[in-house]
Protein backbone atom coordinates (compact mmCIF):
# COMPACT_ATOMS: atom_id res chain seq x y z
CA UNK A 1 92.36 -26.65 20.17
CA UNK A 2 89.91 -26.37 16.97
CA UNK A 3 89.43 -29.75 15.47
CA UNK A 4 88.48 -29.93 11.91
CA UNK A 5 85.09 -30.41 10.37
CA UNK A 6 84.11 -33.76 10.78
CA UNK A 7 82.02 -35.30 6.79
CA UNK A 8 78.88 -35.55 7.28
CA UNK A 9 75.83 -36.38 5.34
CA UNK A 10 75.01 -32.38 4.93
CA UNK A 11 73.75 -31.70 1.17
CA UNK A 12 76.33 -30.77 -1.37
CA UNK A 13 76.34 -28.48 -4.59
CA UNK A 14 78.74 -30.24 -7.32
CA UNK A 15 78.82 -29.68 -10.90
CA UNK A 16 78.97 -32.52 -12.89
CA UNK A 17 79.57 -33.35 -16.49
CA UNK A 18 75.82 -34.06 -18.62
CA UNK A 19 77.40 -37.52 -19.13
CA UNK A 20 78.21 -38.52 -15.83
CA UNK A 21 75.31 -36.98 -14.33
CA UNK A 22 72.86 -39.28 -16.82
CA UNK A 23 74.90 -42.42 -15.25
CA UNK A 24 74.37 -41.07 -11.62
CA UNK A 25 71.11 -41.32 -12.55
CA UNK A 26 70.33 -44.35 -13.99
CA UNK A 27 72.67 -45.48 -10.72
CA UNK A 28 70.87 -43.84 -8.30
CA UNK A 29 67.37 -45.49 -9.88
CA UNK A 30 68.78 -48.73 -10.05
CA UNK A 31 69.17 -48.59 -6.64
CA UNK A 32 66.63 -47.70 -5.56
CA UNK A 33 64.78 -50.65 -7.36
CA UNK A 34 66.43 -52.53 -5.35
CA UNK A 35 65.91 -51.41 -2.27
CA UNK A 36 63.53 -53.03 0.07
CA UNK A 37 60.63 -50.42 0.68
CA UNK A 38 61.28 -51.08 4.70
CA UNK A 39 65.30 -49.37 4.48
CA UNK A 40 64.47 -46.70 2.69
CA UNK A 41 61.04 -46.19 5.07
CA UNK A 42 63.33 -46.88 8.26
CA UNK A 43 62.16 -49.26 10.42
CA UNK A 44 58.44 -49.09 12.33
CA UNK A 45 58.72 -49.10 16.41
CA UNK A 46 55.51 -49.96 17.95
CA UNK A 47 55.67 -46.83 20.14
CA UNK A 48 56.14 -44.45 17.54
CA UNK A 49 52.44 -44.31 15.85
CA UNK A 50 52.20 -42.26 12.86
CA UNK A 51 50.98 -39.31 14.22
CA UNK A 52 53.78 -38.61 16.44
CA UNK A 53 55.66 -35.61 16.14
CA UNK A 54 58.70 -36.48 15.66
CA UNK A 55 57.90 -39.90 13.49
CA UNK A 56 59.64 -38.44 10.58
CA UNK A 57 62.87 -37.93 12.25
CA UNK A 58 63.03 -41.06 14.39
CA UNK A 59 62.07 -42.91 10.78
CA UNK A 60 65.07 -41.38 9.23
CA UNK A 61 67.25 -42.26 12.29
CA UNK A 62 66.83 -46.02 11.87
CA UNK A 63 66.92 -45.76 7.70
CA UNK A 64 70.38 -44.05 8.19
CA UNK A 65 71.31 -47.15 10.47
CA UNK A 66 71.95 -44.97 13.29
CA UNK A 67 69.27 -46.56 15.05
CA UNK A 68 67.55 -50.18 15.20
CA UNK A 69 65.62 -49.82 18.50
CA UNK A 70 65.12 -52.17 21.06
CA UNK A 71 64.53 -55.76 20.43
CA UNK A 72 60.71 -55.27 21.42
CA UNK A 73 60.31 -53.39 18.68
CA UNK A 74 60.41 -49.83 20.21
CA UNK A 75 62.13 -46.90 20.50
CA UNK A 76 61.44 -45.36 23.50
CA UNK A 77 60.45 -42.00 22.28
CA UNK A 78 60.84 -40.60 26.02
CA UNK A 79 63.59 -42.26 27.58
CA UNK A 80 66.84 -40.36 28.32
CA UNK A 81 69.86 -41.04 25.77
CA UNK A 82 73.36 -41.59 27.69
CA UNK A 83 76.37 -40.09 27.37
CA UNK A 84 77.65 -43.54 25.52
CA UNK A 85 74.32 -44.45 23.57
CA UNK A 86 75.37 -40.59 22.11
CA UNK A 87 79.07 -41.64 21.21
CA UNK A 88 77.06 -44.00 19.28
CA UNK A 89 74.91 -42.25 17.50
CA UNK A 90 77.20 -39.72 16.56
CA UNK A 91 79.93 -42.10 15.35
CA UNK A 92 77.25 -44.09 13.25
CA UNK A 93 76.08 -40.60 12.01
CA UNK A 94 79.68 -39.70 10.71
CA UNK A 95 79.96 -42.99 8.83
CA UNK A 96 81.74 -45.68 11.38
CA UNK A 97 84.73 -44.27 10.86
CA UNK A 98 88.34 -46.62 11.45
CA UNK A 99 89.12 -46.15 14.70
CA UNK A 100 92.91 -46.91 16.21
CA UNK A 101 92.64 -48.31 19.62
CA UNK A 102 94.84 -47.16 22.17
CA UNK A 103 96.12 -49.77 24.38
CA UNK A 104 95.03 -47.75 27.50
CA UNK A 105 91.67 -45.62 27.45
CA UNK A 106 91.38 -42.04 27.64
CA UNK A 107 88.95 -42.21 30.41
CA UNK A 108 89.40 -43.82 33.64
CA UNK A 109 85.80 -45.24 33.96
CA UNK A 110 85.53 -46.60 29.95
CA UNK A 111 87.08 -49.85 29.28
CA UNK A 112 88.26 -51.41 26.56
CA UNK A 113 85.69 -54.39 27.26
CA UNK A 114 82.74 -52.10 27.37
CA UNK A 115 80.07 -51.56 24.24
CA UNK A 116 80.72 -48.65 23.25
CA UNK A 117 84.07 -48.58 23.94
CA UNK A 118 85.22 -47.42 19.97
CA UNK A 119 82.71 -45.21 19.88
CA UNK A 120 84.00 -43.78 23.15
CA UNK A 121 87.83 -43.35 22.09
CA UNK A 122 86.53 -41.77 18.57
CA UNK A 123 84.87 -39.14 20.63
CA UNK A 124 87.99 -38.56 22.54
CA UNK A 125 90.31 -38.71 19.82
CA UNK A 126 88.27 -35.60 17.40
CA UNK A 127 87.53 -33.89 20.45
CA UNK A 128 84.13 -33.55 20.48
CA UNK A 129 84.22 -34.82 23.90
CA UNK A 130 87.52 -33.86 26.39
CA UNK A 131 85.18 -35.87 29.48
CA UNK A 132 85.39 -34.53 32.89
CA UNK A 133 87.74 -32.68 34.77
CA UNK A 134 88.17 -36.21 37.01
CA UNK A 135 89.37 -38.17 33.88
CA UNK A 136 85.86 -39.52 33.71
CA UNK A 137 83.64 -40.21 30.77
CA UNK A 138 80.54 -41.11 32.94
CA UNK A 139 79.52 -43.33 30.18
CA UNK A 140 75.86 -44.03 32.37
CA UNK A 141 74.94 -40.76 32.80
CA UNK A 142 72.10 -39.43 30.65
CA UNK A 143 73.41 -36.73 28.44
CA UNK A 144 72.22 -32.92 28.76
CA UNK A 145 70.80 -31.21 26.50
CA UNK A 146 73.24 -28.24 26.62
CA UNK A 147 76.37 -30.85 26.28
CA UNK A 148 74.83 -32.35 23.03
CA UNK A 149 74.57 -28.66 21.94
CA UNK A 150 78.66 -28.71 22.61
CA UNK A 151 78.74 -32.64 21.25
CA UNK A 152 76.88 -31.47 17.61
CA UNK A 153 78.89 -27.86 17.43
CA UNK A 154 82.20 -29.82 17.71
CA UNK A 155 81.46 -32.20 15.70
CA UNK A 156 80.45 -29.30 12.82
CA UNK A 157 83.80 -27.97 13.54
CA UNK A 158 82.44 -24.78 14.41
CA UNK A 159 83.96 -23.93 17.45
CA UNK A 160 84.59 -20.38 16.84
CA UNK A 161 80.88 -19.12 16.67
CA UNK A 162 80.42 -16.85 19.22
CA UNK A 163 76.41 -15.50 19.71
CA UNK A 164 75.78 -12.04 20.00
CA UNK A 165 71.77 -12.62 21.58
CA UNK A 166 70.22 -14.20 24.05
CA UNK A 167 67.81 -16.29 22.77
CA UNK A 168 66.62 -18.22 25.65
CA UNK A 169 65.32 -16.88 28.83
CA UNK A 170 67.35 -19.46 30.88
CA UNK A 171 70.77 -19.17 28.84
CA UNK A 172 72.54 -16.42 29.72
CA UNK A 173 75.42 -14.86 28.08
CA UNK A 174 77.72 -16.10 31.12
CA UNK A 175 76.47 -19.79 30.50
CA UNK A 176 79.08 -22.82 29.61
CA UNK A 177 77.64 -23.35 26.97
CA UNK A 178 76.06 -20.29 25.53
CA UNK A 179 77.94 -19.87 22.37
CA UNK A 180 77.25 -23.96 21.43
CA UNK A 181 73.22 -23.51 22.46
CA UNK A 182 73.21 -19.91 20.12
CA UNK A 183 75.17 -21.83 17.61
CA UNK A 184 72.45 -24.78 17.67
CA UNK A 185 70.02 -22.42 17.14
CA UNK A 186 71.01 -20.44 14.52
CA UNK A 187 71.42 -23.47 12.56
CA UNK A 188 67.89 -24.42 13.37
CA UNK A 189 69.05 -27.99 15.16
CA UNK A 190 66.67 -26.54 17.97
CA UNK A 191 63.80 -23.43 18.91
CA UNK A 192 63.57 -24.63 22.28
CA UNK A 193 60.24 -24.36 24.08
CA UNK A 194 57.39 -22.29 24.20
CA UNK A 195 57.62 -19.58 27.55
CA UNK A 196 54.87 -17.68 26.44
CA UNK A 197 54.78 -13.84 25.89
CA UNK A 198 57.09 -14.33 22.56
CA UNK A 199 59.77 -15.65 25.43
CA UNK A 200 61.72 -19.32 24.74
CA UNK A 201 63.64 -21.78 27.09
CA UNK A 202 66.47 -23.56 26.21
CA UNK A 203 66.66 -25.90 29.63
CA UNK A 204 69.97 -27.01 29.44
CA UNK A 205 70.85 -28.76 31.96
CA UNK A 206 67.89 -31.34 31.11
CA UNK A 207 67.82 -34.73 29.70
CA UNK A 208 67.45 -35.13 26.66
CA UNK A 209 64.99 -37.86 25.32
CA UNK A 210 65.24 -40.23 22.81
CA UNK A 211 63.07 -38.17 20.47
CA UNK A 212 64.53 -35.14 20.85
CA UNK A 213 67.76 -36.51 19.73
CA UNK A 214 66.17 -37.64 17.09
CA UNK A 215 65.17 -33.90 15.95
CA UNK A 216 68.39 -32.64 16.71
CA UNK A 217 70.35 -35.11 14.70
CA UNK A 218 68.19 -35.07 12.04
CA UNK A 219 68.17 -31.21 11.55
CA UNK A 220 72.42 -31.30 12.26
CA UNK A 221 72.34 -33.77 9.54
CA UNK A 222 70.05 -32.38 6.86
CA UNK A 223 70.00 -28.88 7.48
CA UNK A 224 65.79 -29.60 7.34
CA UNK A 225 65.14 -26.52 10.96
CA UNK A 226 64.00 -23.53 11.05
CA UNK A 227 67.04 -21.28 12.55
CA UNK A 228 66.24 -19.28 15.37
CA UNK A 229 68.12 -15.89 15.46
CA UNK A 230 65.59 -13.29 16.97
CA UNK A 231 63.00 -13.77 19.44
CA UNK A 232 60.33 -11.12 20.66
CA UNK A 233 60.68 -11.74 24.38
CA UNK A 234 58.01 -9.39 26.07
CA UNK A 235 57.19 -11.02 29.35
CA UNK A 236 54.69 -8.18 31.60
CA UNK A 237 56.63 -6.61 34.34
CA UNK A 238 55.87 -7.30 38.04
CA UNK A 239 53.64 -5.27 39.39
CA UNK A 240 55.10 -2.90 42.45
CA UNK A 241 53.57 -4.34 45.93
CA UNK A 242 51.35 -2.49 47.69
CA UNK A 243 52.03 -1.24 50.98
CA UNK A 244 49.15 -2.54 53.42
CA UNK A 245 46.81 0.32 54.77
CA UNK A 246 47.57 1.93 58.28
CA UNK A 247 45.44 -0.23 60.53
CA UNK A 248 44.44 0.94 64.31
CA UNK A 249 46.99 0.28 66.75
CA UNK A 250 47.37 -2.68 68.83
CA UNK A 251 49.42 -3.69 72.02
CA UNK A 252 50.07 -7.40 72.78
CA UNK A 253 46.89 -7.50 74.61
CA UNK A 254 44.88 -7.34 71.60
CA UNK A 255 46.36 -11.16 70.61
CA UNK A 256 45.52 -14.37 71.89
CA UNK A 257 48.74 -16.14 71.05
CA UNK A 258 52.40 -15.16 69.49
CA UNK A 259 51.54 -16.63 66.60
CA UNK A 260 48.58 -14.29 65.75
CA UNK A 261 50.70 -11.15 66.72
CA UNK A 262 53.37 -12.47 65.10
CA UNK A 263 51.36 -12.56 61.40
CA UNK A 264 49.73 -9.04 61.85
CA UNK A 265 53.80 -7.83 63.17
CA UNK A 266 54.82 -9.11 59.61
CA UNK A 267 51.93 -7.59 57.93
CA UNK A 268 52.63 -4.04 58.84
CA UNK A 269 56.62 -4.35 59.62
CA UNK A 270 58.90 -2.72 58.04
CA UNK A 271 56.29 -0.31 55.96
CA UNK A 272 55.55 1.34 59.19
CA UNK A 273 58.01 0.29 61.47
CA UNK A 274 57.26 -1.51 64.72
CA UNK A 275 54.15 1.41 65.61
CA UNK A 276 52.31 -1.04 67.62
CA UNK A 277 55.57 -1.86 70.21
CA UNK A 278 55.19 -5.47 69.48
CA UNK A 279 58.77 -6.15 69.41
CA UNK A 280 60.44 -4.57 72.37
CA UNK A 281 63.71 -5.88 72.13
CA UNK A 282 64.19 -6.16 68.30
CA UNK A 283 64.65 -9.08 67.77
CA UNK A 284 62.13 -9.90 65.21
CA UNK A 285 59.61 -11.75 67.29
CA UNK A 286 56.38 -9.81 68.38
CA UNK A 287 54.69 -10.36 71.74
CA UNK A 288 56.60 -13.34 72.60
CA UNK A 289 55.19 -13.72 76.27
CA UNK A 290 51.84 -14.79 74.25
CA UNK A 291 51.61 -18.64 74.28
């Protein structure tokens, strides 16, 4: 079942009249007088120094409220984000929405006494999240980074892209989630990393870290990425393996122990067949009378 686009804070276009845009204005100034340099900076996390990479998206992450931290005053940069700590993020993304409570919960290991337990249901309830095939959420688990490529696309409401490339050297075409992880990348939420030779991975089936989330949100959110739709994936072919020279032959007297016939039987077998006689009953094993 599509689900519709959820709102979120993408950028709109709107026309407005001169007189309503001078009051916007003179709004949106006043405001911002007001605001307390540390909101609209986003909080500072003692692990997250200013020349981090990703310091401008985990910044905006905690002035959009979707993050405060940890009560240390850290962030965690590396750490892996759950599948609930997600719901979270998300639902603070889309604006806290009103959520109606069901009286029992959609998933058999969420209940209604646990944290994130709104959060949870919210996910359910727009389908961004159907859970497991077990009725599980598996709120503990950290979250892939190939499911929060399916997490983000539902959320966009763009369940219907279908990718016509393969992008990433480890996503194939018959992936899960190949059409989400194309979709992520077209809309530059992600490049994945470097494989060398022009080549990109995608590893899905990783963790992703707190940072990283960061990035991905913050692209989703602002539309700030560079898309990915081409890549110029060259890698140098294998070379073809040589076939070992003809050596003299031998006969089992020639080694002091199995193990040394056995080597030079491997060496020269199957290229030129069992020459030597090493193996007189086929079996694989040369001279095996040797200690």
């Amino acid at each position: 079942m599509n689900m519709p686009a959820l709102t979120h804070a993408r950028p709109q276009h709107l026309k407005f009249a001169r007189g309503a845009l001078v009051a916007i204005v003179l709004a949106v100034m006043a405001s911002l007088i007001a605001m307390p340099p540390a909101s609209a900076a986003g909080k500072k996390f003692s692990d997250v120094p200013s020349s981090h990479q990703f310091r401008t998206e985990i910044s905006w992450l905690s002035a959009q409220g979707i993050t405060t931290g940890y009560s240390d005053g850290t962030f965690r940069p590396k750490s892996a984000v759950t599948r609930e700590a997600f719901a979270a993020f998300l639902y603070r993304l889309e604006g806290s929405p009103k959520v109606s409570l069901p009286s029992k919960s959609p998933f058999k290991d969420v209940k209604s006494s646990d944290k994130f337990y709104k959060e949870i249901v919210w996910l359910a309830k727009t389908g961004i999240s159907t859970g497991w095939a077990d009725g599980t959420f598996r709120p503990d688990i950290a979250i892939s980074r190939e499911a929060m490529a399916a997490f983000l696309n539902r959320a966009a409401g763009d369940t219907n892209w279908r990718g016509d490339s393969v992008l990433f050297t480890d996503v194939s075409r018959s992936a899960k989630f190949y059409d989400e992880i194309d979709w992520l990348a077209n809309e530059g939420i992600t490049t994945g990393y470097d494989a060398g030779y022009g080549c990109r991975e995608f590893k899905p089936t990783d963790a992703i870290t707190r940072e990283a989330m960061a990035a991905f949100v913050y692209r989703y959110d602002t539309g700030k990425g560079t898309p990915l739709t081409s890549t110029n994936c060259s890698p140098p072919k294998p070379s073809a393996p040589s076939t070992p020279s003809l050596p003299a032959d031998r006969d089992c007297a020639d080694f002091a122990t199995h193990a040394q016939a056995q080597a030079w039987f491997l060496k020269y077998y199957p290229a030129y067949g069992d020459f030597a006689r090493l193996d007189a009953d086929g079996d694989g094993k040369a001279c095996e009378t040797l200690p």
